[in-house]
C-alpha atoms as a PDB file:
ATOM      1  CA  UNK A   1      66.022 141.253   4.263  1.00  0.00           C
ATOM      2  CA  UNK A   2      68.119 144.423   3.385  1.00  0.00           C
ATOM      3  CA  UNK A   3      71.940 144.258   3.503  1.00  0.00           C
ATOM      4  CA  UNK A   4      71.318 146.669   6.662  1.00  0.00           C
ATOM      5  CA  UNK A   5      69.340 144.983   8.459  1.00  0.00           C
ATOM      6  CA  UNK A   6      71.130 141.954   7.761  1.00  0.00           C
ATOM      7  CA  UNK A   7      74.726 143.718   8.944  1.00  0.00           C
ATOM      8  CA  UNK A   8      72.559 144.892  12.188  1.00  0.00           C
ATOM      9  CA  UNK A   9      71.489 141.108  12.757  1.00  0.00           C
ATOM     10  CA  UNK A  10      75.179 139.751  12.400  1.00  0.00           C
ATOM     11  CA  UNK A  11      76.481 142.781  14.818  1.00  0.00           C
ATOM     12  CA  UNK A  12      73.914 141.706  17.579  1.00  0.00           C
ATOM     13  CA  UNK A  13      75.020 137.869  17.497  1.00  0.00           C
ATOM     14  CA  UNK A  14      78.643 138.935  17.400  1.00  0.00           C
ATOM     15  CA  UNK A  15      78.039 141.113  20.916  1.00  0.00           C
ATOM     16  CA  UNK A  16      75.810 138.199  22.500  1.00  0.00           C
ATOM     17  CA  UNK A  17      78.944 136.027  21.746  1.00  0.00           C
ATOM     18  CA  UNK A  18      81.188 138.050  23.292  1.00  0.00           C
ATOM     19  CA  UNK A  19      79.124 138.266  26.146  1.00  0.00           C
ATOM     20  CA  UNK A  20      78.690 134.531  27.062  1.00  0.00           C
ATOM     21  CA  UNK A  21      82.519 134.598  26.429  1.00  0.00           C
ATOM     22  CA  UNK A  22      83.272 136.577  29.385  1.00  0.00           C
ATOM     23  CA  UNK A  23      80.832 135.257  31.562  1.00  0.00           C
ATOM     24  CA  UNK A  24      82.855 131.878  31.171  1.00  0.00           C
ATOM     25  CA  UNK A  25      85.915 134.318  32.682  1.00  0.00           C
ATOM     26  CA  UNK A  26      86.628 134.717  35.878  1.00  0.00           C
ATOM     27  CA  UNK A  27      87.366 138.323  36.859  1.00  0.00           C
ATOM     28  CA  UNK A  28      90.369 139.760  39.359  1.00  0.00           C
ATOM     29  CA  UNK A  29      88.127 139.981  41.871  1.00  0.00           C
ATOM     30  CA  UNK A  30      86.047 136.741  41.973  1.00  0.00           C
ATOM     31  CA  UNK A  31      86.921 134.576  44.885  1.00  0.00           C
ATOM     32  CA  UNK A  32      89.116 131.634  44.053  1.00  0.00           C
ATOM     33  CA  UNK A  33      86.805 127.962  44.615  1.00  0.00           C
ATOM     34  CA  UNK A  34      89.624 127.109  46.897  1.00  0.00           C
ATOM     35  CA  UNK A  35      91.219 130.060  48.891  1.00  0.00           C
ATOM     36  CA  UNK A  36      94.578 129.949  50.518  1.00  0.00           C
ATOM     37  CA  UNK A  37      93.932 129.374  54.399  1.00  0.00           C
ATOM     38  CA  UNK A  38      94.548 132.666  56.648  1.00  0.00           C
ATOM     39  CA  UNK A  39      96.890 132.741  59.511  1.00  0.00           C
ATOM     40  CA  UNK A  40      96.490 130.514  62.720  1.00  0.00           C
ATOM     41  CA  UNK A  41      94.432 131.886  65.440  1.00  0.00           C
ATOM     42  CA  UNK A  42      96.975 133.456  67.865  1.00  0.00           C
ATOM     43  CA  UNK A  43      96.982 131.080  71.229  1.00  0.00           C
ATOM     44  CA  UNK A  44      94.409 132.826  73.708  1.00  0.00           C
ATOM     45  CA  UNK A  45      95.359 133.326  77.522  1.00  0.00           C
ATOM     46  CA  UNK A  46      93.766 129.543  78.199  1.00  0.00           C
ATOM     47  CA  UNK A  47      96.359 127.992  76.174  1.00  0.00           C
ATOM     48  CA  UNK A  48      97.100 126.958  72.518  1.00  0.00           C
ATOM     49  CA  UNK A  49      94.136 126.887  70.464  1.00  0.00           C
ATOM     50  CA  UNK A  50      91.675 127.698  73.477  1.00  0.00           C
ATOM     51  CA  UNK A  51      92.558 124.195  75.454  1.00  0.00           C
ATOM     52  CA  UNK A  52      92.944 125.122  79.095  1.00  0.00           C
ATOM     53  CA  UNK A  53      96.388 123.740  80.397  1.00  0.00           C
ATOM     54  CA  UNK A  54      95.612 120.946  82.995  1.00  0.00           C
ATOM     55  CA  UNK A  55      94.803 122.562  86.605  1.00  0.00           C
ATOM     56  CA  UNK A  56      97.818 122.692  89.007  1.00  0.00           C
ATOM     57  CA  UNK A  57      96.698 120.548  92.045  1.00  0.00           C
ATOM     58  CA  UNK A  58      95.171 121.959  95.383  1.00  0.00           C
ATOM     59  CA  UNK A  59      94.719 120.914  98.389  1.00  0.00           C
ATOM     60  CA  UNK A  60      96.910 118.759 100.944  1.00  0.00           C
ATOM     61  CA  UNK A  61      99.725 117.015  98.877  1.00  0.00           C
ATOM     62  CA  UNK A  62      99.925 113.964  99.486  1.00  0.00           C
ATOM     63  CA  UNK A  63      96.551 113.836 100.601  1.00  0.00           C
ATOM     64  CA  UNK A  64      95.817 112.254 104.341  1.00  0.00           C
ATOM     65  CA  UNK A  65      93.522 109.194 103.456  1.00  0.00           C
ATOM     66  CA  UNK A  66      96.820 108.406 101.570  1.00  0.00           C
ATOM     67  CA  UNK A  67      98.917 108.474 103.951  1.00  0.00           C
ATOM     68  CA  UNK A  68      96.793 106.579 106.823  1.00  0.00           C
ATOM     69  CA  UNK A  69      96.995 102.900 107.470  1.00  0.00           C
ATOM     70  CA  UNK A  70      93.374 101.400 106.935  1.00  0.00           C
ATOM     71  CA  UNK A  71      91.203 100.046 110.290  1.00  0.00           C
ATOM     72  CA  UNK A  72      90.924  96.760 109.374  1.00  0.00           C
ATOM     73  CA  UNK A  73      91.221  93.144 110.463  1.00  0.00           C
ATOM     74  CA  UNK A  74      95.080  91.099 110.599  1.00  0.00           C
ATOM     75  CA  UNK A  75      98.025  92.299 108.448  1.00  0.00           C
ATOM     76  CA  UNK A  76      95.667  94.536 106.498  1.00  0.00           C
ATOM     77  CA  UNK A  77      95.530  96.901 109.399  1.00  0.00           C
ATOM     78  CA  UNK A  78      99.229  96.776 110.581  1.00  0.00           C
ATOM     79  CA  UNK A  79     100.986  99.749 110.652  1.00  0.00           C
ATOM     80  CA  UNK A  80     103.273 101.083 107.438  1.00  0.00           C
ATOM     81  CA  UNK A  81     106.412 102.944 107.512  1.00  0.00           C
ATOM     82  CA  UNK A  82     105.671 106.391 106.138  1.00  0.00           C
ATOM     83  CA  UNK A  83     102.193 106.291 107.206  1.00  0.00           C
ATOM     84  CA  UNK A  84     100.038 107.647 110.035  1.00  0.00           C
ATOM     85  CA  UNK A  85      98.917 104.947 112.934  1.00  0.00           C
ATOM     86  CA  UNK A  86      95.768 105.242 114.708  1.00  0.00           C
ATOM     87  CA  UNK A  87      96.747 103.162 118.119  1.00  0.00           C
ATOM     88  CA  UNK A  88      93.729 100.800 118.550  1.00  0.00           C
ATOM     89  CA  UNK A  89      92.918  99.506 122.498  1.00  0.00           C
ATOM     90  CA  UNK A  90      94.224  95.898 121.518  1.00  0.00           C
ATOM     91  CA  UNK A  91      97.787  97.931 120.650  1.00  0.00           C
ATOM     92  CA  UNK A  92      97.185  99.043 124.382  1.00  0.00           C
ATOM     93  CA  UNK A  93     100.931  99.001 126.427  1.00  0.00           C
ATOM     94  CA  UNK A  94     102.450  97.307 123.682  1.00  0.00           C
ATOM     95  CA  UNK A  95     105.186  99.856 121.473  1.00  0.00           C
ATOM     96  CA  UNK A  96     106.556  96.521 120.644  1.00  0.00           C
ATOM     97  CA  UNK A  97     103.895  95.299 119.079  1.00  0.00           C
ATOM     98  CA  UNK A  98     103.456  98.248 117.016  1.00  0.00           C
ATOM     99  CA  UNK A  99     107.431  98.227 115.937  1.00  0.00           C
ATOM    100  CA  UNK A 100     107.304  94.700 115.191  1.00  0.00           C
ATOM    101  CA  UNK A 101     104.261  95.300 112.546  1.00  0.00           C
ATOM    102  CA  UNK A 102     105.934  98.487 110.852  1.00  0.00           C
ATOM    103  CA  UNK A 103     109.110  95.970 110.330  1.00  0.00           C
ATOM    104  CA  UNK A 104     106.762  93.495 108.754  1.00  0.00           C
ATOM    105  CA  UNK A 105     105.053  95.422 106.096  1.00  0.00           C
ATOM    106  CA  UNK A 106     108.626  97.636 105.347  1.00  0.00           C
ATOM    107  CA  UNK A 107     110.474  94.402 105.153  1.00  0.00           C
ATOM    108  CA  UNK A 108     107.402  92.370 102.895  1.00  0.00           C
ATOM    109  CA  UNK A 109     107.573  95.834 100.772  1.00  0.00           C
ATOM    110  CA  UNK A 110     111.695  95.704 100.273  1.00  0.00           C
ATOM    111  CA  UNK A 111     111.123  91.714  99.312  1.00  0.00           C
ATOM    112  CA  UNK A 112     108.541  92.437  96.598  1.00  0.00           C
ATOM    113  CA  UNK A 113     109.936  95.154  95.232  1.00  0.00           C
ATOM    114  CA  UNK A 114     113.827  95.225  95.666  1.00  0.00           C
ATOM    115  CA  UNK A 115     114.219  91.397  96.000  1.00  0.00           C
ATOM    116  CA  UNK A 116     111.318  90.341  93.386  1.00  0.00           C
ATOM    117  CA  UNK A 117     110.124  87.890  95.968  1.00  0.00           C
ATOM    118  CA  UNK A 118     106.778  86.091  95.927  1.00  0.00           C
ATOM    119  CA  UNK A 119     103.835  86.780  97.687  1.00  0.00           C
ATOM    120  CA  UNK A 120     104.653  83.625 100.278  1.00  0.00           C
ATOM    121  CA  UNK A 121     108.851  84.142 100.031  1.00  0.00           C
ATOM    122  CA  UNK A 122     108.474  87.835 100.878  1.00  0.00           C
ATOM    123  CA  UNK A 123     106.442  86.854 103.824  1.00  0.00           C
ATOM    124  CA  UNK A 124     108.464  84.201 105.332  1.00  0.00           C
ATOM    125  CA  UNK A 125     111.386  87.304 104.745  1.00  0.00           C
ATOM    126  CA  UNK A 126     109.150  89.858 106.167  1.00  0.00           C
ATOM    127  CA  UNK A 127     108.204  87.455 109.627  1.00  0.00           C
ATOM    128  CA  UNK A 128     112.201  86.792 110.213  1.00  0.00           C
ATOM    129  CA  UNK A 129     113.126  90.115 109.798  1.00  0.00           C
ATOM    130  CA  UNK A 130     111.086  91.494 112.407  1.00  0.00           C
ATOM    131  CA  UNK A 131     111.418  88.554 114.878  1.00  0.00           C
ATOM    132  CA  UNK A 132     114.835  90.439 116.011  1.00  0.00           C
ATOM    133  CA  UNK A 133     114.187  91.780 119.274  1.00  0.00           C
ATOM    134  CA  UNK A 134     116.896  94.391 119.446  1.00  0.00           C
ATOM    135  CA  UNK A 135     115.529  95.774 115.925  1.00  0.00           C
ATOM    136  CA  UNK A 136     111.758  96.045 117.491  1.00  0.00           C
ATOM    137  CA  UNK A 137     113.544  98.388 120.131  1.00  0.00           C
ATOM    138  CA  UNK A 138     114.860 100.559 118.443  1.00  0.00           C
ATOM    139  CA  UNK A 139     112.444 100.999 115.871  1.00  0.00           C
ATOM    140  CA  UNK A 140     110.616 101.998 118.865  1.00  0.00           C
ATOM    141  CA  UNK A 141     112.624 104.342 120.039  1.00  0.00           C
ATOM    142  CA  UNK A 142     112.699 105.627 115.976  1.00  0.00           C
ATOM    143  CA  UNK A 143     109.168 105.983 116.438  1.00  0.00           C
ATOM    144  CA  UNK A 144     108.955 107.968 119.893  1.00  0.00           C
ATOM    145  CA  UNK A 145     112.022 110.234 118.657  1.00  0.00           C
ATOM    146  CA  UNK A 146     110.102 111.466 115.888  1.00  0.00           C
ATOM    147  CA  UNK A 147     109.736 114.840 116.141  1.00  0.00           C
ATOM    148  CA  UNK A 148     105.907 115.336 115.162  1.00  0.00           C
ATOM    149  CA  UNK A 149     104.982 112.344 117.619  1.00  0.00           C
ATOM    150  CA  UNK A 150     107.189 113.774 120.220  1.00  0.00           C
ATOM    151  CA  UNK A 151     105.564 117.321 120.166  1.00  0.00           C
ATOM    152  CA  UNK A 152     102.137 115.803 121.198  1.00  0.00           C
ATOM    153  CA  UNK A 153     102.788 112.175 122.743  1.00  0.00           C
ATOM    154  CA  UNK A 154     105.742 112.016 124.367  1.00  0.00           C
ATOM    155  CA  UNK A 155     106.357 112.603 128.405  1.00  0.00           C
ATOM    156  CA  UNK A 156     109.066 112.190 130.769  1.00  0.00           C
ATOM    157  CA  UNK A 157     106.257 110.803 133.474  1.00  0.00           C
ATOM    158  CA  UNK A 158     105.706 107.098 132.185  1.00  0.00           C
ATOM    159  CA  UNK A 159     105.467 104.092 133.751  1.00  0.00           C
ATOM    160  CA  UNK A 160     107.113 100.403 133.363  1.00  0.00           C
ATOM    161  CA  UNK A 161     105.414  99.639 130.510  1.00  0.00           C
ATOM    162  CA  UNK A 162     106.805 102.406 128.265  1.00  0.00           C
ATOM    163  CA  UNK A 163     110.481 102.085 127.077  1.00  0.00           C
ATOM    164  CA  UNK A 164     112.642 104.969 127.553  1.00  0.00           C
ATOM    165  CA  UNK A 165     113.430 106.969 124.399  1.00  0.00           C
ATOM    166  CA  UNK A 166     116.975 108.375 124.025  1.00  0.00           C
ATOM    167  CA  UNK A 167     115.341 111.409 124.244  1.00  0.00           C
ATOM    168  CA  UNK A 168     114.609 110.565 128.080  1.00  0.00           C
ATOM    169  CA  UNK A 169     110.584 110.467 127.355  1.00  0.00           C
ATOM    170  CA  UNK A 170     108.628 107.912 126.428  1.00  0.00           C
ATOM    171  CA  UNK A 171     104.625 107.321 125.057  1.00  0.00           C
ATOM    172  CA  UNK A 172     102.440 105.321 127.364  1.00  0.00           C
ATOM    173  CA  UNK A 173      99.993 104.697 124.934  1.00  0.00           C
ATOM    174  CA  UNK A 174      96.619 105.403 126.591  1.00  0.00           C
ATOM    175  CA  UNK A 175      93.172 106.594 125.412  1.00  0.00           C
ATOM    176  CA  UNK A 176      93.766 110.299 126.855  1.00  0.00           C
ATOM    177  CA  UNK A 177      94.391 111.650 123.650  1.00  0.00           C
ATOM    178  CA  UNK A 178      92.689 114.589 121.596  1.00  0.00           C
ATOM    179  CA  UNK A 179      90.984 112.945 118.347  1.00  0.00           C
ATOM    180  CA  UNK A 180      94.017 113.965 116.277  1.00  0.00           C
ATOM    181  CA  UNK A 181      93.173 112.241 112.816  1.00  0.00           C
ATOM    182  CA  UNK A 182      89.614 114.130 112.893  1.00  0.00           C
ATOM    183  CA  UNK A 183      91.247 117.231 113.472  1.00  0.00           C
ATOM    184  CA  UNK A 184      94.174 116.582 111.022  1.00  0.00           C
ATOM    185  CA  UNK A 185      90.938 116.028 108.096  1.00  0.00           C
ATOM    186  CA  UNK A 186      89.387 118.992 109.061  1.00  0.00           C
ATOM    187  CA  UNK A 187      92.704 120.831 108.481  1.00  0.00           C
ATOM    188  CA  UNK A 188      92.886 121.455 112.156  1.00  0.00           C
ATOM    189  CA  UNK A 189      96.619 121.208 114.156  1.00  0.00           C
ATOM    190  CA  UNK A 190      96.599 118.632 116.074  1.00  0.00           C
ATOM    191  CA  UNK A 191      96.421 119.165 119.920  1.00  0.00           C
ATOM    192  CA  UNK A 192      98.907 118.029 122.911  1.00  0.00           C
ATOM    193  CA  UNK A 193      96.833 116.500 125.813  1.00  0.00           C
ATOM    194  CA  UNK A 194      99.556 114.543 127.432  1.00  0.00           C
ATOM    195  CA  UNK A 195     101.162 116.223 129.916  1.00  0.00           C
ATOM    196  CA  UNK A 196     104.928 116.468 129.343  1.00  0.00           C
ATOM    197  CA  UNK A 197     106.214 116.322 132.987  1.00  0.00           C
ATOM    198  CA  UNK A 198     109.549 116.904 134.427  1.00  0.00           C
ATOM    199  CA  UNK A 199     113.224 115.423 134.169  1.00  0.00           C
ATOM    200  CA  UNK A 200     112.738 114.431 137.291  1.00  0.00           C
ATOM    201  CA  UNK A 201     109.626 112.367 136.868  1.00  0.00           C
ATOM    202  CA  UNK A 202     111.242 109.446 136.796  1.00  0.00           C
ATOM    203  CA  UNK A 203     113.317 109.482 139.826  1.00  0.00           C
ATOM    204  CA  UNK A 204     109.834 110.603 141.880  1.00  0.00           C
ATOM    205  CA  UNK A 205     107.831 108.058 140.241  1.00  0.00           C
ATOM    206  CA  UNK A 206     105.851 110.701 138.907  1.00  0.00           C
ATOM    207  CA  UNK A 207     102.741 109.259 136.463  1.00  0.00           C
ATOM    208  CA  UNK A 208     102.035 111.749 133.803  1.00  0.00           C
ATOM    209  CA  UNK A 209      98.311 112.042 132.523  1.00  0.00           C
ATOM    210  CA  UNK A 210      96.561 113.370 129.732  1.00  0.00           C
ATOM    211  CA  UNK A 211      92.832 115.501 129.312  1.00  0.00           C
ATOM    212  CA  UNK A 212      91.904 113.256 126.027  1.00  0.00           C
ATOM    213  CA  UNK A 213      89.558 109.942 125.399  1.00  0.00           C
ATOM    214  CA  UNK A 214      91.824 109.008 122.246  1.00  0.00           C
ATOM    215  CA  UNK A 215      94.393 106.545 121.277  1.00  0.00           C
ATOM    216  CA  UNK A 216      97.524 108.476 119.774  1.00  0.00           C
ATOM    217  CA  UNK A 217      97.990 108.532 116.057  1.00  0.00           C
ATOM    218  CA  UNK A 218     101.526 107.814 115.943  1.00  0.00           C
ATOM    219  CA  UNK A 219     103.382 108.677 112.344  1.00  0.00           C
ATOM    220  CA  UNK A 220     105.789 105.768 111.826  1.00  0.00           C
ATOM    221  CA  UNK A 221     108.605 106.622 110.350  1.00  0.00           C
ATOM    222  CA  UNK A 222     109.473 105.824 106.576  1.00  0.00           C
ATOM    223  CA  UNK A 223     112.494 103.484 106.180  1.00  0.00           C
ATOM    224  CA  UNK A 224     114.391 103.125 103.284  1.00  0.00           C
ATOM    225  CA  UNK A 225     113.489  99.803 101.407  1.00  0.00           C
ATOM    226  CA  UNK A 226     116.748  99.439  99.187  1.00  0.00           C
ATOM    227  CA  UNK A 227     119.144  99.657 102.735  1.00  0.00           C
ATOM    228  CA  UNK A 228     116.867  96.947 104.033  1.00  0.00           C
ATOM    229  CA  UNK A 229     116.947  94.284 101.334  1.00  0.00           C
ATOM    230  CA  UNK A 230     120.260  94.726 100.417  1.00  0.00           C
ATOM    231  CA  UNK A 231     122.157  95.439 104.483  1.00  0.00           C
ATOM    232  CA  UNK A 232     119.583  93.711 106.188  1.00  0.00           C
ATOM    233  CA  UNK A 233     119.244  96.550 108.322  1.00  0.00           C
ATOM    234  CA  UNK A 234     116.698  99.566 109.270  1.00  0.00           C
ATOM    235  CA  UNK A 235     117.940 103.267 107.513  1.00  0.00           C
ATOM    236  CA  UNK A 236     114.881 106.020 108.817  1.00  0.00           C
ATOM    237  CA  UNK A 237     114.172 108.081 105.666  1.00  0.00           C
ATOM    238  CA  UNK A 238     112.301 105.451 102.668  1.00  0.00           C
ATOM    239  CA  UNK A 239     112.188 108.443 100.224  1.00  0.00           C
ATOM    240  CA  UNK A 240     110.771 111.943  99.791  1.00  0.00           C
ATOM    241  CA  UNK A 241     107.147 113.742  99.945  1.00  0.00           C
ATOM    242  CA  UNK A 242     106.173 115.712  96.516  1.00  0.00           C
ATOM    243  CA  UNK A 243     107.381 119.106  98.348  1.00  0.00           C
ATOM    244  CA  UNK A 244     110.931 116.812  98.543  1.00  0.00           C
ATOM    245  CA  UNK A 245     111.028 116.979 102.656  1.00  0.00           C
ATOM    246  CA  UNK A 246     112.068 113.609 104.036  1.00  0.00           C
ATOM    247  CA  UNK A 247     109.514 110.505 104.687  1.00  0.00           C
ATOM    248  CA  UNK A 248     111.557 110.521 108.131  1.00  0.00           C
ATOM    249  CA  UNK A 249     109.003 112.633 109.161  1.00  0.00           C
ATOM    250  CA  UNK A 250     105.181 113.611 108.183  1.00  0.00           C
ATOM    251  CA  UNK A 251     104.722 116.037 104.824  1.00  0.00           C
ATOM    252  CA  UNK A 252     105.257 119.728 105.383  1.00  0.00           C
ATOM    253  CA  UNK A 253     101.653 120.558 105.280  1.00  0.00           C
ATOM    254  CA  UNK A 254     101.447 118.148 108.294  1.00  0.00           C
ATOM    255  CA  UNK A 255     104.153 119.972 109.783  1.00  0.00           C
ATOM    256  CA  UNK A 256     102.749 123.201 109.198  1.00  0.00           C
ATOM    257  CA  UNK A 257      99.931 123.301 111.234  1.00  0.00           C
ATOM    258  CA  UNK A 258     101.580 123.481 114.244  1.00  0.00           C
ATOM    259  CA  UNK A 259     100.419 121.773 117.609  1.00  0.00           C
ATOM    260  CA  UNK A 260      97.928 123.381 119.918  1.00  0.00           C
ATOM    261  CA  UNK A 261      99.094 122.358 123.404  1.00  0.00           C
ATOM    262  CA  UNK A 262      96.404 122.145 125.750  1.00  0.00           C
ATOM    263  CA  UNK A 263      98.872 121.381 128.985  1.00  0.00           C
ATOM    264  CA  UNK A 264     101.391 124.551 129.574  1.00  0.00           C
ATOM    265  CA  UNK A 265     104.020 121.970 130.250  1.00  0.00           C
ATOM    266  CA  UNK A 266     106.166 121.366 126.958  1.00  0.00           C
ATOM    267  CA  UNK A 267     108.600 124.568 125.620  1.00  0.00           C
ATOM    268  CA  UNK A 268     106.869 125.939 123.265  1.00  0.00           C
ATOM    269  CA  UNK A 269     108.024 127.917 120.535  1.00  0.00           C
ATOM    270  CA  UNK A 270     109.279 126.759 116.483  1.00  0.00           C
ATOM    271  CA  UNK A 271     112.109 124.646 118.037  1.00  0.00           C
ATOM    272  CA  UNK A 272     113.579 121.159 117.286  1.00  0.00           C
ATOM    273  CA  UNK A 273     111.901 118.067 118.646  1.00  0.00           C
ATOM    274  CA  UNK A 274     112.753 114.599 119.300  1.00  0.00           C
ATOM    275  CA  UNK A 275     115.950 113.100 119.730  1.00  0.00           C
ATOM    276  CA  UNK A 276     119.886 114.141 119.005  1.00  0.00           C
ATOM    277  CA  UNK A 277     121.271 111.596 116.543  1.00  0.00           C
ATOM    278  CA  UNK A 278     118.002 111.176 114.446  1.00  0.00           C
ATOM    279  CA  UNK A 279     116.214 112.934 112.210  1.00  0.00           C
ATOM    280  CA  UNK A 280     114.866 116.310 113.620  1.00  0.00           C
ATOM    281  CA  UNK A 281     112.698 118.869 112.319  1.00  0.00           C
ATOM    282  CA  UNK A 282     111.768 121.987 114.025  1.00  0.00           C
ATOM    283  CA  UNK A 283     107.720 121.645 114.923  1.00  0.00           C
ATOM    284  CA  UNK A 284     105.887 124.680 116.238  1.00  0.00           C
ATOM    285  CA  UNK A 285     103.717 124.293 119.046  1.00  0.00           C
ATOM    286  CA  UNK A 286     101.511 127.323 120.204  1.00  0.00           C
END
């Protein structure tokens, strides 16, 4: 081979080399295997990083099954402070009876969970604390003074049977009721049936009637559980509803709707109800 051909060989395996050199290289603009991670994703409207915040309850608060004692059998069915009563026919003339229940289950509840009592000691509590006969009566009288049972049970034209409320009315408890739970979960206002009668009822032995077939649903008021264990003694009140309004009375979006009356005989207007010298809350009825 010639010395230029030979120089031409050498100057071809010198450029190849050079070549494969650089390919080994990476350039400026080749990707890095491992690029630095970009900015976070800004937080869309659902929240950050696209979770949607948790849903803001609708709806009655608290809801009514919640706040309704169950129809069942024995102590399972008693009335609750704080709760809604439907008045069954066996509860028939008997306020009593129905006071004397509520004192029961708030006094078993104030044993269990202020006193630490068990099951049996928290009963045997529960059964003497109720047995007081001038405590039944006015925890009567705390029931019938409520204002939301006033607006639609109460009437000044009762008989014996019915004790005399502060208030000068008193319930009679009889089956001529509207159906006031059903209408309460069909986000109805309840309706007055009973006719509210006179001041004068009394003195004329005046009977008042109502239009209904139903048993009242009576709310009993809620009674406050630490005042009980500790001062052996009933204090209306037992707390606060989420919208903070007092368990003295039902939850605002009871209270709300309002009470049809059906009668023409009760003041109507947005106006207190119940009795002076316990807990009042203005109720509308329409």
């Amino acid at each position: 081979m010639s010395d230029k051909n030979q120089k031409a060989g050498l100057a071809i395996a010198i450029g190849i080399l050079f070549i494969l050199g650089l390919a080994g290289k990476k350039t400026e603009t080749e990707p890095e295997d491992d690029p630095e991670p970009g900015p976070e994703p800004t937080p869309g409207p659902s929240g950050p990083g696209g979770i949607a915040p948790v849903p803001t309850p609708t709806g009655p608060n608290p809801p009514l099954d919640e706040i309704v004692t169950p129809d069942l059998p024995g102590k399972n069915g008693w009335p609750e402070p704080g709760k809604f009563y439907a008045v069954r026919g066996s509860d028939n003339q008997s306020m009593l009876r129905i006071a004397s229940r509520s004192l029961f289950n708030g006094a078993y509840q104030a044993a269990k969970q202020i006193g630490g009592l068990s099951d049996l000691d928290a009963e045997s509590f529960a059964e003497s604390f109720r047995s007081n006969a001038t405590r039944q009566a006015n925890f009567v009288n705390d029931i019938q003074c409520e204002s939301w049972n006033d607006a639609i049970y109460s009437t000044y034209g009762f008989g014996n049977k019915a004790q005399k409320s502060p208030s000068g009315r008193a319930m009679r408890l009889l089956p001529q009721h509207a159906p006031n739970l059903q209408r309460l979960k069909n986000g109805q206002a309840p309706q007055r049936r009973q006719n509210y009668g006179q001041k004068t009822d009394q003195a004329n032995n005046k009977k008042r009637s109502g239009s209904g077939s139903t048993h009242e649903l009576l709310y009993i008021p809620g009674i406050d559980l630490d005042v009980l264990w500790n001062q052996n003694r009933v204090e209306v009140g037992g707390g606060t509803w989420p919208d903070g309004t007092s368990k003295a009375n039902p939850p605002k979006w009871i209270l709300d709707l309002g009470v049809k009356d059906l009668t023409g005989s009760i003041p109507k207007g947005y106006i207190l109800r119940g009795c002076p010298g316990r807990p009042q809350v203005k109720v509308r009825v329409s």
